[in-house]
C-alpha atoms as a PDB file:
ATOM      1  CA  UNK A   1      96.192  93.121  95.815  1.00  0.00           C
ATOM      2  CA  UNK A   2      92.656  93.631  97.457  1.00  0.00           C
ATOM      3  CA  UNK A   3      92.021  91.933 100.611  1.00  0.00           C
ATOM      4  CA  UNK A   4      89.398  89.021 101.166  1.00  0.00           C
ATOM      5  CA  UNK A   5      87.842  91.626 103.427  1.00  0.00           C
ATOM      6  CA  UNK A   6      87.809  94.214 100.977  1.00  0.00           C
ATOM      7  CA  UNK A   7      86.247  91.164  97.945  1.00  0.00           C
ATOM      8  CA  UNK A   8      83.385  90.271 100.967  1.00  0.00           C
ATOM      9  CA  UNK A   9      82.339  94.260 101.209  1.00  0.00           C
ATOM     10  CA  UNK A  10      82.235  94.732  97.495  1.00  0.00           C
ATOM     11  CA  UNK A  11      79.882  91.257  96.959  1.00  0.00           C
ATOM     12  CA  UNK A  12      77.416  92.300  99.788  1.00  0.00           C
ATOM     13  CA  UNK A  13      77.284  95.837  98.566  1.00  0.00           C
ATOM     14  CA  UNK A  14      76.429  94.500  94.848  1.00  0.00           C
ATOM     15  CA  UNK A  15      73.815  92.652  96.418  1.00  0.00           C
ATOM     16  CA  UNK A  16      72.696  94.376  99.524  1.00  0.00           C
ATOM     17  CA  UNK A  17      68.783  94.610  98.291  1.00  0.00           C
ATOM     18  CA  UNK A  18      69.258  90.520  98.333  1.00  0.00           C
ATOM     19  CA  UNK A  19      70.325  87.823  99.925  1.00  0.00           C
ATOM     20  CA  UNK A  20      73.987  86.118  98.653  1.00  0.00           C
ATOM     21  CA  UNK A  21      74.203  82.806 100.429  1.00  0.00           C
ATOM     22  CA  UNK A  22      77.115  81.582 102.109  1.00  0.00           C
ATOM     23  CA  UNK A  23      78.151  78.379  99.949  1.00  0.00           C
ATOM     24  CA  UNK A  24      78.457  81.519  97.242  1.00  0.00           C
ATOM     25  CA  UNK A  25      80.484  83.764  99.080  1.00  0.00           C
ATOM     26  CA  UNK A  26      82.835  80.705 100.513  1.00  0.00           C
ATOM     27  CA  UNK A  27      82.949  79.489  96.220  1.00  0.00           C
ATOM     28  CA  UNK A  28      83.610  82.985  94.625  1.00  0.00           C
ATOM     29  CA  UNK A  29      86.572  83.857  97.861  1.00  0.00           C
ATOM     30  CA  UNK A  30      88.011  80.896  97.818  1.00  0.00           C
ATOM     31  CA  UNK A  31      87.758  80.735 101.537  1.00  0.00           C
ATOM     32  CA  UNK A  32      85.373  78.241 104.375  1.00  0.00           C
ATOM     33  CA  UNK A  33      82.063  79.208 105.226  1.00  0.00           C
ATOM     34  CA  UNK A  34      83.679  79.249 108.474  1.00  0.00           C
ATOM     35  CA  UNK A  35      85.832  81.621 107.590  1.00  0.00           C
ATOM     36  CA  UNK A  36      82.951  84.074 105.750  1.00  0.00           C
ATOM     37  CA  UNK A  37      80.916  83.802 109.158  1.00  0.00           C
ATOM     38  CA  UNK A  38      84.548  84.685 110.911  1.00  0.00           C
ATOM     39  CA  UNK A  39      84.546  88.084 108.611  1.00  0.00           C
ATOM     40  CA  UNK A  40      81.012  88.998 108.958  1.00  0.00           C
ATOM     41  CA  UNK A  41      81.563  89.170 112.606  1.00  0.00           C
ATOM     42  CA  UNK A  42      84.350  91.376 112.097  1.00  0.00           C
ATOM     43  CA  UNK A  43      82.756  93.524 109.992  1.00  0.00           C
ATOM     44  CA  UNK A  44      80.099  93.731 112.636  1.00  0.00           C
ATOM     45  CA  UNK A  45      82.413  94.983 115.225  1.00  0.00           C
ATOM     46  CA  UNK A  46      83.583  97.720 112.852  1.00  0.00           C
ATOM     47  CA  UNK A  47      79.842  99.129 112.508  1.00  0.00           C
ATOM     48  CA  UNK A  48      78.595  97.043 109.250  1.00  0.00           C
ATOM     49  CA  UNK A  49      75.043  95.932 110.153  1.00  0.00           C
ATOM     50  CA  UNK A  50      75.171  92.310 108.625  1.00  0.00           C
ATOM     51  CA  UNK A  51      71.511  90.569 108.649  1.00  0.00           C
ATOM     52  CA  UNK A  52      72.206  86.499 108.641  1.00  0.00           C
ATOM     53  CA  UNK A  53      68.940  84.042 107.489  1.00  0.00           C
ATOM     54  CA  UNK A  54      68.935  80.691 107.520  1.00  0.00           C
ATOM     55  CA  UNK A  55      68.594  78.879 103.867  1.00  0.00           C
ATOM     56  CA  UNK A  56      69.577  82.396 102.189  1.00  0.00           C
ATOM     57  CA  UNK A  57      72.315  83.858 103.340  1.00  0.00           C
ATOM     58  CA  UNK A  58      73.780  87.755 104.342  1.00  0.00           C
ATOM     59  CA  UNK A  59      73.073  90.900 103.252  1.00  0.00           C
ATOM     60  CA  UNK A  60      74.513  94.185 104.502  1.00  0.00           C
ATOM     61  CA  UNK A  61      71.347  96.064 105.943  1.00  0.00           C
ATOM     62  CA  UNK A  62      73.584  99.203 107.044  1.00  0.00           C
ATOM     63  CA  UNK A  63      77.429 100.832 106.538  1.00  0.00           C
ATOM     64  CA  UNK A  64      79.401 102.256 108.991  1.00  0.00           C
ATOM     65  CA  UNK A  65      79.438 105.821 109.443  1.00  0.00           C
ATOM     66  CA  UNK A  66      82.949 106.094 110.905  1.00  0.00           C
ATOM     67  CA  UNK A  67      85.711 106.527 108.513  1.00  0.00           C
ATOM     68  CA  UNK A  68      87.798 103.653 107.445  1.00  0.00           C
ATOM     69  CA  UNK A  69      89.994 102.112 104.300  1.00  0.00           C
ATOM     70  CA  UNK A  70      86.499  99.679 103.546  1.00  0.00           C
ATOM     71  CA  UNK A  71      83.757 102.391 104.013  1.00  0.00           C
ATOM     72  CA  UNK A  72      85.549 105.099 101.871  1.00  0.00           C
ATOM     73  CA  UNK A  73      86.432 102.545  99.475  1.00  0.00           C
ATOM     74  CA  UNK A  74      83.114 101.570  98.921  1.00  0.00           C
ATOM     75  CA  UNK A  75      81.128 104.048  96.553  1.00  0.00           C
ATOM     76  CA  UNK A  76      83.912 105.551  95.386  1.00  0.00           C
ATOM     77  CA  UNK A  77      83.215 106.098  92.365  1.00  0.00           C
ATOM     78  CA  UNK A  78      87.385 107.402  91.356  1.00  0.00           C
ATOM     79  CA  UNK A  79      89.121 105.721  88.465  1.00  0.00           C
ATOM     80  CA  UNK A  80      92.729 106.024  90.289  1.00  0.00           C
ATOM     81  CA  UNK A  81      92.266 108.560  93.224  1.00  0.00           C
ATOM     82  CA  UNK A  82      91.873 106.182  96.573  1.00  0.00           C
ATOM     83  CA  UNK A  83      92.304 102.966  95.049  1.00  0.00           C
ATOM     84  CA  UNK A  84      95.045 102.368  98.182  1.00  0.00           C
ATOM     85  CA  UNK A  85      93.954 104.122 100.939  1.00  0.00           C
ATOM     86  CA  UNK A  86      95.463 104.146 104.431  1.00  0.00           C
ATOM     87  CA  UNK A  87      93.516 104.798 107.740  1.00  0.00           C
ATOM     88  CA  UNK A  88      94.861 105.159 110.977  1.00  0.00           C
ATOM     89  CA  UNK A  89      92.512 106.179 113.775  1.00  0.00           C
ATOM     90  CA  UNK A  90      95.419 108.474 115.156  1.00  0.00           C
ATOM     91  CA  UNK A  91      98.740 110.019 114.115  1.00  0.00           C
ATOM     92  CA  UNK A  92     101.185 112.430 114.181  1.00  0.00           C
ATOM     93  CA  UNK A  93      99.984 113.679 110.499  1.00  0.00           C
ATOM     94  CA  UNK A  94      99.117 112.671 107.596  1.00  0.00           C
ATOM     95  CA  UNK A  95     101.515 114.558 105.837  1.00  0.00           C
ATOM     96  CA  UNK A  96     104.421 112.836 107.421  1.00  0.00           C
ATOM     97  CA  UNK A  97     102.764 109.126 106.708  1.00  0.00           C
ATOM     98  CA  UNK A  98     102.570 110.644 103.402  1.00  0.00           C
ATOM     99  CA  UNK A  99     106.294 111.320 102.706  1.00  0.00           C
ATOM    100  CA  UNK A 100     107.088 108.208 104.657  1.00  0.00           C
ATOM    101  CA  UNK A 101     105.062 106.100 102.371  1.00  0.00           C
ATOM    102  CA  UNK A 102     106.501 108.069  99.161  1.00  0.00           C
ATOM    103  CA  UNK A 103     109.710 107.391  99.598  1.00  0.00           C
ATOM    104  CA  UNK A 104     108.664 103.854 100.529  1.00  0.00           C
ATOM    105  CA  UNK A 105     107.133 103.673  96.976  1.00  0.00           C
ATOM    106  CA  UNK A 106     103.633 104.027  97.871  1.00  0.00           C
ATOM    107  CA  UNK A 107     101.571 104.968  93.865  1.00  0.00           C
ATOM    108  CA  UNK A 108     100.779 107.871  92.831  1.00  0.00           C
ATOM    109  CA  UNK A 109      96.495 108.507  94.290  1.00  0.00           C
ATOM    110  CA  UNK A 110      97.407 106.886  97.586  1.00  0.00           C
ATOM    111  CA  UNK A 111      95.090 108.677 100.186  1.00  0.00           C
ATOM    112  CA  UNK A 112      96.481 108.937 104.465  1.00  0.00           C
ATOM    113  CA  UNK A 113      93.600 109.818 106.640  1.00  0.00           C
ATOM    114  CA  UNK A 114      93.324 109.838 110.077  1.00  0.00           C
ATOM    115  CA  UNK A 115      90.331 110.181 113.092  1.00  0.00           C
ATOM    116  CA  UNK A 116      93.013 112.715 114.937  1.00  0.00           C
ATOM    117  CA  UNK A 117      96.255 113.894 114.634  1.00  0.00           C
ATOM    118  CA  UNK A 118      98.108 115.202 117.088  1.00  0.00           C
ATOM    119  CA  UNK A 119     100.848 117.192 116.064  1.00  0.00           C
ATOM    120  CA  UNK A 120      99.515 118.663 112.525  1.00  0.00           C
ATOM    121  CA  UNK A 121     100.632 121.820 110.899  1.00  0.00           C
ATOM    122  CA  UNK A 122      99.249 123.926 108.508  1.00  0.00           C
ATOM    123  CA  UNK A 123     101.389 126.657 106.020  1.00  0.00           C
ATOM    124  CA  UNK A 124     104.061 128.892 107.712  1.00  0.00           C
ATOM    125  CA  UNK A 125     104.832 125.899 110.054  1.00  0.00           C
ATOM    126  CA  UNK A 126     101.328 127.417 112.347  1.00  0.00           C
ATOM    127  CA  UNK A 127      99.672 124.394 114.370  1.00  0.00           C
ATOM    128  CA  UNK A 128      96.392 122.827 113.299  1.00  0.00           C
ATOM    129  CA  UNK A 129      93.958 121.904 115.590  1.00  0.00           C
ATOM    130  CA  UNK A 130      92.722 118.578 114.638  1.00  0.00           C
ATOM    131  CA  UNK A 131      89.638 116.812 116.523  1.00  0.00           C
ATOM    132  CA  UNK A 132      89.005 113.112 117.032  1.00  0.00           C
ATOM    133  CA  UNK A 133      86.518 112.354 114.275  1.00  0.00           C
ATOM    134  CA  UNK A 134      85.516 115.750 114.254  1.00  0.00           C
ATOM    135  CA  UNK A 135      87.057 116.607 110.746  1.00  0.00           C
ATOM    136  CA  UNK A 136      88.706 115.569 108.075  1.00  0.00           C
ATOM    137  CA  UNK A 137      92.269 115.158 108.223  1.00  0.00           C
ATOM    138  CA  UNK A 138      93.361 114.154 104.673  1.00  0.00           C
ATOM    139  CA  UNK A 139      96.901 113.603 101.941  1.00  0.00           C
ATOM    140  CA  UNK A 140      97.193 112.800  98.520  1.00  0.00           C
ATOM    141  CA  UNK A 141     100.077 111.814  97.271  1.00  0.00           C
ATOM    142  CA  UNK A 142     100.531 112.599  93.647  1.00  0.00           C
ATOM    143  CA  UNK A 143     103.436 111.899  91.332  1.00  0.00           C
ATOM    144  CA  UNK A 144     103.171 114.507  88.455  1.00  0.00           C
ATOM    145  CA  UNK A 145     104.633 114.519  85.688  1.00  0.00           C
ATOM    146  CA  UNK A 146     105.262 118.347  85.774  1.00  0.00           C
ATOM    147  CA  UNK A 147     108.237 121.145  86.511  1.00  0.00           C
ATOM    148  CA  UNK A 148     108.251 121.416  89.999  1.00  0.00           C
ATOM    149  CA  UNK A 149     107.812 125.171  89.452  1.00  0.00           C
ATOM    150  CA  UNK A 150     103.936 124.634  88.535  1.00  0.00           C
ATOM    151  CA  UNK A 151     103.703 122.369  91.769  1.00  0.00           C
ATOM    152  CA  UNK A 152     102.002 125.989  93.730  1.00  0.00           C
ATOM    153  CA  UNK A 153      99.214 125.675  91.161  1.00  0.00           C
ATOM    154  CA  UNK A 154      97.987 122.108  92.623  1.00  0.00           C
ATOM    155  CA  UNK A 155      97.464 124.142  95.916  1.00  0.00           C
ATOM    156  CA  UNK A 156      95.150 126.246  93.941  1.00  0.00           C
ATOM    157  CA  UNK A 157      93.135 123.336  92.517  1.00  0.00           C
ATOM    158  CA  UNK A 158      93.075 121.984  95.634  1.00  0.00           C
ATOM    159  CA  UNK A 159      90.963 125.177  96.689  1.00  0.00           C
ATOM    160  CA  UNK A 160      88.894 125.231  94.119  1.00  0.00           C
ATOM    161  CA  UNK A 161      87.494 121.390  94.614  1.00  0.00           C
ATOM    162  CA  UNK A 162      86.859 122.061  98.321  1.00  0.00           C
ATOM    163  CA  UNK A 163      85.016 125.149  97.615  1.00  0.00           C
ATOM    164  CA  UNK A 164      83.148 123.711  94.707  1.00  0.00           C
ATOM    165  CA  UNK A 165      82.239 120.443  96.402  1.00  0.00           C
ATOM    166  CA  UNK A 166      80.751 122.730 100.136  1.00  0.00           C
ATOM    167  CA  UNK A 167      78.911 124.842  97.933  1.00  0.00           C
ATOM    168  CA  UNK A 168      77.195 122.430  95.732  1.00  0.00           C
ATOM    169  CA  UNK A 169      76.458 120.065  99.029  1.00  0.00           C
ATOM    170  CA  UNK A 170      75.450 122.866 101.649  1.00  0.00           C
ATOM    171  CA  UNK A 171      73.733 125.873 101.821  1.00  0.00           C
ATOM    172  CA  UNK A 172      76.327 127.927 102.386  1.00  0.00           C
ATOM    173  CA  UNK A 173      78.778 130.254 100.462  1.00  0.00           C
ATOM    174  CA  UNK A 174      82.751 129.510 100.605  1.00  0.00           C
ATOM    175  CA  UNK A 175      85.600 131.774  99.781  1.00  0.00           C
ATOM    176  CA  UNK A 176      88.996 130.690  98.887  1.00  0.00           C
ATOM    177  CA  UNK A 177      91.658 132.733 100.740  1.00  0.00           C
ATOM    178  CA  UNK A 178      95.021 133.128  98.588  1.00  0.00           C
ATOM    179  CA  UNK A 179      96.753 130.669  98.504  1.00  0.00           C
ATOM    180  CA  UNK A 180      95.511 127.947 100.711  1.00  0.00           C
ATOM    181  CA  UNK A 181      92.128 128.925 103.063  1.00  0.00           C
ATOM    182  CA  UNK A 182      88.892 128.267 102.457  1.00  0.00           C
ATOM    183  CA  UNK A 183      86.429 130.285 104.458  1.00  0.00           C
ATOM    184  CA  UNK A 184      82.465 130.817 105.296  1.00  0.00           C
ATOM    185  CA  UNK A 185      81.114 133.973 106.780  1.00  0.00           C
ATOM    186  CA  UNK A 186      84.961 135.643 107.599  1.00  0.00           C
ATOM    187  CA  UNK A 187      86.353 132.178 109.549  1.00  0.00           C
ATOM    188  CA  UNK A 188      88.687 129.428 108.503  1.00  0.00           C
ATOM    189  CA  UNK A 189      86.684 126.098 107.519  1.00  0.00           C
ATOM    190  CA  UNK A 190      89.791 124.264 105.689  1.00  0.00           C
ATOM    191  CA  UNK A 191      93.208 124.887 104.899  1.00  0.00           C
ATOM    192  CA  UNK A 192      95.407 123.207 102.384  1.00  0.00           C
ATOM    193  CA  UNK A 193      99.017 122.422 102.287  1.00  0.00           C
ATOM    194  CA  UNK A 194     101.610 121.236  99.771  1.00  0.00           C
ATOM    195  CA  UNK A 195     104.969 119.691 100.247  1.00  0.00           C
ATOM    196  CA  UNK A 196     106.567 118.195  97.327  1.00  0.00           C
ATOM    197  CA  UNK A 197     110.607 116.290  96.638  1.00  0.00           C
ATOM    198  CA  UNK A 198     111.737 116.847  93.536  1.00  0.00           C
ATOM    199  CA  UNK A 199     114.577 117.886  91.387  1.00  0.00           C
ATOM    200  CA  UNK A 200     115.554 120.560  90.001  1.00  0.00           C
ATOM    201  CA  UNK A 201     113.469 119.693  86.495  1.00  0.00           C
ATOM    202  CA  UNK A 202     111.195 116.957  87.891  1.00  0.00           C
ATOM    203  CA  UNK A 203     109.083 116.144  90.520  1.00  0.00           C
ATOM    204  CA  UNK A 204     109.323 112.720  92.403  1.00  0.00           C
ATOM    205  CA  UNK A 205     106.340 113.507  94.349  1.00  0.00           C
ATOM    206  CA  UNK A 206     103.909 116.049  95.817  1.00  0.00           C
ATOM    207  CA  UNK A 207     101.852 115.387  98.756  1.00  0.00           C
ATOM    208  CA  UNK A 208      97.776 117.826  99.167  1.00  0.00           C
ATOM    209  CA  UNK A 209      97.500 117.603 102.745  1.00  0.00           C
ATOM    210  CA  UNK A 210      94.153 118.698 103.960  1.00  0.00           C
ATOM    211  CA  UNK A 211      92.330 119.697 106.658  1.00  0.00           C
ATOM    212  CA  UNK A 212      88.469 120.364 107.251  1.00  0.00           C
ATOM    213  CA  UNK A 213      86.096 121.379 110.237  1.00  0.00           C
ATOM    214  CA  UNK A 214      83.316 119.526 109.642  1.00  0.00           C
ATOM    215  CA  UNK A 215      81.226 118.746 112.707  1.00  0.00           C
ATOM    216  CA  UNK A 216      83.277 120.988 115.263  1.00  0.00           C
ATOM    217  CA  UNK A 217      80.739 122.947 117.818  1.00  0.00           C
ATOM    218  CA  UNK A 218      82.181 126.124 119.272  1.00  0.00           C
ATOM    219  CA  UNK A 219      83.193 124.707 122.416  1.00  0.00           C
ATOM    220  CA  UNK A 220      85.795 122.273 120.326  1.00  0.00           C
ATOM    221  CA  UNK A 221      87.701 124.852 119.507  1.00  0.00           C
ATOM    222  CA  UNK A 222      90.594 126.040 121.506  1.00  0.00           C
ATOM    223  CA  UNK A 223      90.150 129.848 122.594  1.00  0.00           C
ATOM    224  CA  UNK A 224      92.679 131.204 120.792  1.00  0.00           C
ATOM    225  CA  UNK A 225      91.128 130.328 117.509  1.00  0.00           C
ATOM    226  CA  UNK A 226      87.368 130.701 118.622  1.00  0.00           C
ATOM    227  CA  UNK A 227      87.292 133.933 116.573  1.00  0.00           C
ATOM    228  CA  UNK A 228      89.038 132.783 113.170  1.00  0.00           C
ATOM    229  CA  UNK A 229      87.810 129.031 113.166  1.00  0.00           C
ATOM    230  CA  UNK A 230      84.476 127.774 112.390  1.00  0.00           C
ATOM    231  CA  UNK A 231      83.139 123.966 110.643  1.00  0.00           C
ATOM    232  CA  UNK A 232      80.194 122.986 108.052  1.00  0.00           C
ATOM    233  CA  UNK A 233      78.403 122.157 111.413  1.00  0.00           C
ATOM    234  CA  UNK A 234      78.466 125.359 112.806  1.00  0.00           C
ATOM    235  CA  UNK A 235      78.198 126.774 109.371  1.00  0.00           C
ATOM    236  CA  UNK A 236      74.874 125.239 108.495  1.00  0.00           C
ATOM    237  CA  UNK A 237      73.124 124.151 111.396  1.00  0.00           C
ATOM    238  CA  UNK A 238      73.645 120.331 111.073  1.00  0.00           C
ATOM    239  CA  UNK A 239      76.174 117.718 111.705  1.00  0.00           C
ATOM    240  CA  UNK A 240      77.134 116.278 107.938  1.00  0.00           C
ATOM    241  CA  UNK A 241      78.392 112.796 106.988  1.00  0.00           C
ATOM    242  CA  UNK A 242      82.156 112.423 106.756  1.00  0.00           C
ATOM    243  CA  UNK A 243      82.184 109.578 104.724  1.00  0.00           C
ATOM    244  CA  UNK A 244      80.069 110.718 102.039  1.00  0.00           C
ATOM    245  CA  UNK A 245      82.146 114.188 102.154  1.00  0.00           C
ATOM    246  CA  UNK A 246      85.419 112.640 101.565  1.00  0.00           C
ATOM    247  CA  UNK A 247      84.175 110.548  98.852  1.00  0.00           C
ATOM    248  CA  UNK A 248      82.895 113.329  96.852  1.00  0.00           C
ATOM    249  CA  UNK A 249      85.941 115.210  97.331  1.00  0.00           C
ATOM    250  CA  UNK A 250      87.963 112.591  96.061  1.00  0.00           C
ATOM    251  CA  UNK A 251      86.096 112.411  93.046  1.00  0.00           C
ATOM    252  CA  UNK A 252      85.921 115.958  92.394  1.00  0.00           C
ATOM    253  CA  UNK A 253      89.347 116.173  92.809  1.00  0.00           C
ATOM    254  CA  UNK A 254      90.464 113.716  90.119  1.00  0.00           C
ATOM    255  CA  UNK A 255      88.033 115.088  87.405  1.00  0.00           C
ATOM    256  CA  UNK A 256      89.759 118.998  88.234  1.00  0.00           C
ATOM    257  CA  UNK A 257      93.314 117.041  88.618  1.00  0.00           C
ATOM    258  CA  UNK A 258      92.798 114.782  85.377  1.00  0.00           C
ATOM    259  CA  UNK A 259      91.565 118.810  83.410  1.00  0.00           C
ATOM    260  CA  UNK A 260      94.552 120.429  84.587  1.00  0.00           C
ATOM    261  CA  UNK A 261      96.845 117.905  83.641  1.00  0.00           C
ATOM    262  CA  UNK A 262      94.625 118.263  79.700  1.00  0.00           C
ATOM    263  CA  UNK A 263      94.292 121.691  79.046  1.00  0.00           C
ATOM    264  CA  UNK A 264      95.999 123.403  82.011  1.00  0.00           C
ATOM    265  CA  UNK A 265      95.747 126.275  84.535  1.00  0.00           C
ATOM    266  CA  UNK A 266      93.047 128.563  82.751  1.00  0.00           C
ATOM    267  CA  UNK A 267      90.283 126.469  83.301  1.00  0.00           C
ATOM    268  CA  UNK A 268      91.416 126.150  87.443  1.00  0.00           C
ATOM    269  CA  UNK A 269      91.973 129.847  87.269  1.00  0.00           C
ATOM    270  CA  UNK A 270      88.190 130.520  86.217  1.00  0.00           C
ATOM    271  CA  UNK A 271      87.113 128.792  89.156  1.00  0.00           C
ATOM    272  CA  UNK A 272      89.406 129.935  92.166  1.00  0.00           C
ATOM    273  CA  UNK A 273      88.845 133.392  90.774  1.00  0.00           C
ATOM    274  CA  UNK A 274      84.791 132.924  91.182  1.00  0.00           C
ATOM    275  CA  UNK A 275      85.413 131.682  94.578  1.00  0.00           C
ATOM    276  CA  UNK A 276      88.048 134.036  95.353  1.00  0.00           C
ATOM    277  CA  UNK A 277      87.813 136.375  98.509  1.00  0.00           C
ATOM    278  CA  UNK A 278      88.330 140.173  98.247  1.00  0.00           C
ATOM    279  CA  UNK A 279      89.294 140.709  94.800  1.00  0.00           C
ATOM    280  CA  UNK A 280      88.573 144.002  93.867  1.00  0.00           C
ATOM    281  CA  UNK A 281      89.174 144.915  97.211  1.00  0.00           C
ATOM    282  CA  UNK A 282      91.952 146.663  99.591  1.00  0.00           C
ATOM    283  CA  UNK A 283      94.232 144.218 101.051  1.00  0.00           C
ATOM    284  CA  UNK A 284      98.016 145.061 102.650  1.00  0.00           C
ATOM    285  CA  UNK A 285     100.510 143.122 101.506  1.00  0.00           C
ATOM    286  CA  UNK A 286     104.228 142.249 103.649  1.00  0.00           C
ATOM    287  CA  UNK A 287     106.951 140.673 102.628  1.00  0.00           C
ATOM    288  CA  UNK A 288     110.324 140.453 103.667  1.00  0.00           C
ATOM    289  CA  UNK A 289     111.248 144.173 102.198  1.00  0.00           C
ATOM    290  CA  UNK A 290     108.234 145.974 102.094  1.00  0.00           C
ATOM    291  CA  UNK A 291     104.572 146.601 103.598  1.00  0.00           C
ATOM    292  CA  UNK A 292     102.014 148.607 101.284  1.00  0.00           C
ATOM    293  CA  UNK A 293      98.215 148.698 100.844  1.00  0.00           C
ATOM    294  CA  UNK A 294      96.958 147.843  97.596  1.00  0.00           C
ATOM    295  CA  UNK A 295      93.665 146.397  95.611  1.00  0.00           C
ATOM    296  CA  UNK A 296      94.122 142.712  95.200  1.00  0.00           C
ATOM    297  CA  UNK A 297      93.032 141.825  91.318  1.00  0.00           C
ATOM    298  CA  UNK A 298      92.757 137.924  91.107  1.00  0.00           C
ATOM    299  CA  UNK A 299      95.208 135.331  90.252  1.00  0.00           C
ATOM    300  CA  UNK A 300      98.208 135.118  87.288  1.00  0.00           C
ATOM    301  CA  UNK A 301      98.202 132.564  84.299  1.00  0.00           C
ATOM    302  CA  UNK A 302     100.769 130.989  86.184  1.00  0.00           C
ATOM    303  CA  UNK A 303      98.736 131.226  90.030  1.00  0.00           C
ATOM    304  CA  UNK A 304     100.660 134.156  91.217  1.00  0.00           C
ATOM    305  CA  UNK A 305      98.485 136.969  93.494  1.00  0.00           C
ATOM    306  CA  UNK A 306      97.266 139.761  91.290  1.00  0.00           C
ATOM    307  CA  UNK A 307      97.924 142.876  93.018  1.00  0.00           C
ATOM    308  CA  UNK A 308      98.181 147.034  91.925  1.00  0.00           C
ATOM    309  CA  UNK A 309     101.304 148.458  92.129  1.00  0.00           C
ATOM    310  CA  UNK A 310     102.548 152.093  92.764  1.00  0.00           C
ATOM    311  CA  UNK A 311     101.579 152.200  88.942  1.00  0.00           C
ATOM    312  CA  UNK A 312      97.907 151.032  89.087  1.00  0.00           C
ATOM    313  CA  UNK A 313      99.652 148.512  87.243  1.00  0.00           C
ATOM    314  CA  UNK A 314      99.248 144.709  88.004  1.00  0.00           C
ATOM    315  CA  UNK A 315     102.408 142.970  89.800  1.00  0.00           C
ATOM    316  CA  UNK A 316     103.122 139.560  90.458  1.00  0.00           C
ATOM    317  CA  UNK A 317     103.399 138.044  93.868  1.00  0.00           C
ATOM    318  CA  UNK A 318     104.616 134.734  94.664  1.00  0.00           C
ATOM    319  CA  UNK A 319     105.120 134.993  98.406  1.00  0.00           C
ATOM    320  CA  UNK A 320     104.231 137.547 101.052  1.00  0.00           C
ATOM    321  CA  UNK A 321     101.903 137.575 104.258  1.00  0.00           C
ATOM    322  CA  UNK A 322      98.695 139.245 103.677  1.00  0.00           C
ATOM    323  CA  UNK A 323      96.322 141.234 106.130  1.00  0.00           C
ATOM    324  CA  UNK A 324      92.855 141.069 104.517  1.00  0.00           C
ATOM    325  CA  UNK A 325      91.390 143.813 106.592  1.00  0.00           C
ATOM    326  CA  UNK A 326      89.084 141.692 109.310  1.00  0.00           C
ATOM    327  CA  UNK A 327      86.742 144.272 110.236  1.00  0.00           C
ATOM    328  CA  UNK A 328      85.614 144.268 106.648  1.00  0.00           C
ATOM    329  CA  UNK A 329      84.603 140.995 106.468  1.00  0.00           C
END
């Protein structure tokens, strides 16, 4: 059920090059004219710069830039991605609202973000260092109807929409990282991780969590990560517009989500492998048995790592820690 709140936004923002009286506004809410001037100063306080003449009415002269449920929900342009959205200025992570809300029911395009978090984690369990409104700390919760075996793919997809969406908006050239990195210029920019439930032949849910550097200077990061981390700030020279950049993820996302679920993985595999860092190149591969160097060819059908065997023959990796020779980057 949308809010009154949310009904109020979406009338001024039809009509923000006019005025839309109050008597209007009170009529097509159902609500006082008392209580319409009670929610315009509200949305003042949360940034919305609300322009009030007498014998005409309000228009919205400004949005917010700050990130909340109302400003990413207006201009979205999503079908089903975002349509319930929760925002909470500070958390744990987003991930764990995400699986607490799951289980809870929440539907399937539900979108957590937060301003902070404070105890996020990225793949392998490794911390991620998560600024106050510095970023963009992000979950989708999906509920596919897929084998749970194809769930790795999604983290691939999710790749390929970040790296699509920073290099059609900045000047700037991103890699994707097997499985889950996306970098610019040899540092970490985003990182991606999936968690799913499921069954043995069905999924109940899978939750994207993301995580992106956006307006971090150098000095924001911690000094153990100085060297591996950068943002789009640093990246290109200005400080971007989070709300803007989460919307057009979103939307990207659903059109690549909506494909895959249509005609499948080849179309996702064309992409990651244009964006994809090193192939063709030496990389050393560890797992739990072995370490060997090898050339690292692309991706499977299925999203596996493409790499050369003893053979010159290409084998299949699903798993395995991977040292993509820094001082070549």
């Amino acid at each position: 059920m949308q809010s009154t709140r949310n009904k109020l936004i979406e009338l001024l923002a039809e009509n923000r090059d006019e005025y839309i009286s109050g008597q209007e506004l009170s009529d097509r809410l159902h609500i006082s004219r008392s209580a319409i001037w009670k929610h315009m100063k509200q949305l003042e306080k949360d940034g919305y710069q609300i322009e009030g003449v007498s014998n005409k009415g309000y228009r919205i002269l400004k949005f917010p830039a700050k990130i909340s449920e109302n400003t990413i929900r207006w201009g979205l342009q999503t079908k089903w991605l975002g349509k319930s959205i929760i925002h909470k200025e500070s958390i744990t992570s987003t991930q764990e609202i995400a699986h607490h809300v799951a289980k809870e029911g929440a539907q399937h395009g539900t979108v957590i973000i937060a301003d902070e978090q404070t105890n996020s984690r990225g793949r392998m369990q490794r911390q991620w260092h998560s600024a106050a409104s510095k970023g963009i700390w992000m979950s989708i919760l999906l509920r596919p109807a897929m084998l749970p075996q194809n769930a790795p793919q999604l983290t691939l997809l999710s790749g390929t929409v970040l790296a699509s969406v920073i290099a059609r908006k900045f000047d700037v050239t991103p890699y994707i990282k097997w499985p889950n990195d996306i970098i610019i210029n040899g540092k970490k920019v985003a990182g991606i991780l999936t968690e799913m439930q499921a069954e043995q032949d069905q999924i109940q849910y899978v939750i994207i969590g993301m995580g992106i550097n956006v307006n971090q200077d150098r000095e924001d990061f911690p000094d153990e990560i100085t060297t591996k981390a950068t943002s789009l700030k640093i990246a290109t020279g200005c400080e971007q517009e989070l709300v803007d950049l989460i919307q057009d993820i979103l939307l990207q996302f659903e059109k690549m989500y909506d494909n895959y679920l249509q005609a499948g993985f080849p179309y996702v595999k064309t992409i990651w492998e244009s964006f994809g860092f090193k192939i063709g190149k030496p990389i050393v591969v560890r797992t739990m048995n072995k370490e060997w160097k090898t050339d690292f060819l692309g991706i499977a059908k299925d999203g596996a790592l493409l790499v050369a065997n003893d053979q010159d023959k290409p084998e299949k990796l699903y798993a395995g820690e991977i040292d993509w020779f820094k001082e070549e980057e």
